[in-house]
Protein backbone atom coordinates (compact mmCIF):
# COMPACT_ATOMS: atom_id res chain seq x y z
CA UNK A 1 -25.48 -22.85 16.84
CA UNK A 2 -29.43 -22.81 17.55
CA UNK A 3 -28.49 -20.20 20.08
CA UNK A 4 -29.97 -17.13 19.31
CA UNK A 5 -27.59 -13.89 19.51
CA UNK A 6 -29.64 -10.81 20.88
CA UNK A 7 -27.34 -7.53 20.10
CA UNK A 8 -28.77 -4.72 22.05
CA UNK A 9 -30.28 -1.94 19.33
CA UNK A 10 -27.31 0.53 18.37
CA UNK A 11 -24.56 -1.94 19.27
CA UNK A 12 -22.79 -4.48 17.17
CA UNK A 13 -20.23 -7.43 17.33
CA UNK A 14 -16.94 -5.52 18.57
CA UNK A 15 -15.24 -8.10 15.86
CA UNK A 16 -11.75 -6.82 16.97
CA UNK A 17 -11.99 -7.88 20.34
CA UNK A 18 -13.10 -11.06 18.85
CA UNK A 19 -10.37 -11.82 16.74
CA UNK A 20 -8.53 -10.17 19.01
CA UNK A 21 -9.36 -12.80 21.96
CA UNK A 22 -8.78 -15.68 19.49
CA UNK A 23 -5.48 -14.99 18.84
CA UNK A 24 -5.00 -14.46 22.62
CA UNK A 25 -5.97 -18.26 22.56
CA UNK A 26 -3.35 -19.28 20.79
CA UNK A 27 -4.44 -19.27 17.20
CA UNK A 28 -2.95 -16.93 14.67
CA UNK A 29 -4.85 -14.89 11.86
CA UNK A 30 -3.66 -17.23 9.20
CA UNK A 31 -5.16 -20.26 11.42
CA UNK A 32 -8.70 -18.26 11.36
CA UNK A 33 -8.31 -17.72 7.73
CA UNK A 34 -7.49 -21.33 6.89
CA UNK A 35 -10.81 -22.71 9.26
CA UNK A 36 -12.84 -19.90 7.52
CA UNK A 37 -11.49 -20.73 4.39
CA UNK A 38 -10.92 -17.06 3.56
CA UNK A 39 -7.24 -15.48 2.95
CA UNK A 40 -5.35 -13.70 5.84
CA UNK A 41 -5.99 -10.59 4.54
CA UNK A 42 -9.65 -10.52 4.82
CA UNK A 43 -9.42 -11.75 8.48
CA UNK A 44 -6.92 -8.89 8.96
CA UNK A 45 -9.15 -6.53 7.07
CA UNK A 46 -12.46 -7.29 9.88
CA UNK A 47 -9.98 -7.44 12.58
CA UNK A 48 -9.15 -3.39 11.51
CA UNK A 49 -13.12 -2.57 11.12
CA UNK A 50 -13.85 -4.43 8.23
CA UNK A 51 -17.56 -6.56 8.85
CA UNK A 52 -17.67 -10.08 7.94
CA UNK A 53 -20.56 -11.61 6.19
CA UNK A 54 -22.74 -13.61 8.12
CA UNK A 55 -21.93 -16.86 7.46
CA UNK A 56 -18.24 -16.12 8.76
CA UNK A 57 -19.86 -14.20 11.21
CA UNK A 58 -21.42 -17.14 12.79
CA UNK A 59 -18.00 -19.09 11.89
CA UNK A 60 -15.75 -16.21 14.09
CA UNK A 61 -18.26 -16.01 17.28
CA UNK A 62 -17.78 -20.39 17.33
CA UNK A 63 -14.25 -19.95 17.40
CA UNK A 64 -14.44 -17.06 19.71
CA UNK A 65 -16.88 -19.21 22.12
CA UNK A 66 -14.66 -22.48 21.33
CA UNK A 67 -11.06 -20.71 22.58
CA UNK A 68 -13.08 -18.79 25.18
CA UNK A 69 -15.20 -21.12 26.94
CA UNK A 70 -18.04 -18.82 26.61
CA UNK A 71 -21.35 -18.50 25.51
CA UNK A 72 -22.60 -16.88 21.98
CA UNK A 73 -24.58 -14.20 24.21
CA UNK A 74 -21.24 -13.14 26.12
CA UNK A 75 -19.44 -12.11 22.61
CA UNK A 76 -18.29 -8.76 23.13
CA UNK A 77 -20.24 -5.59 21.17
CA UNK A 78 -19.67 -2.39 20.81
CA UNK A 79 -22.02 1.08 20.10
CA UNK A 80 -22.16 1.90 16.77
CA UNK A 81 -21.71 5.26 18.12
CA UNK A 82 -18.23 4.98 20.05
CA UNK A 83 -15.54 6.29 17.83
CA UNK A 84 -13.48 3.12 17.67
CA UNK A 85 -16.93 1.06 15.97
């Protein structure tokens, strides 16, 4: 994870495509919640707009690279300004 992410100013981590493409992988929100060590809620809770801290942050774009195959700089973001952020 030495990878530097570079989020364009005004955008963010679209976290619900994240989760989102996780679970399209095959793993379910209580599987995220058990590797993240966090209850299912709170992954439901980011996955509906909620932000993570950092630290799971980092933990949620892994997995998302992991079931992906993708790099940390191809994680999907989002404008702050679009009315779904």
């Amino acid at each position: 994870m030495n990878e530097h992410l570079v989020i364009p100013r005004g955008h963010r981590v679209h976290w619900f495509r994240v989760i989102c493409e996780i679970v399209a992988a095959d793993l379910t929100l209580q599987a995220i919640a058990d590797e993240l060590d966090v209850t299912h809620k709170t992954v439901r809770d980011w996955r509906d707009g909620a932000h993570p801290r950092h630290a799971d942050g980092e933990k949620l774009i892994a997995m998302w690279c992991e079931a992906r195959h993708l790099e940390r700089a191809q994680v999907p973001v989002i404008s702050e300004f679009d009315f779904t952020a």
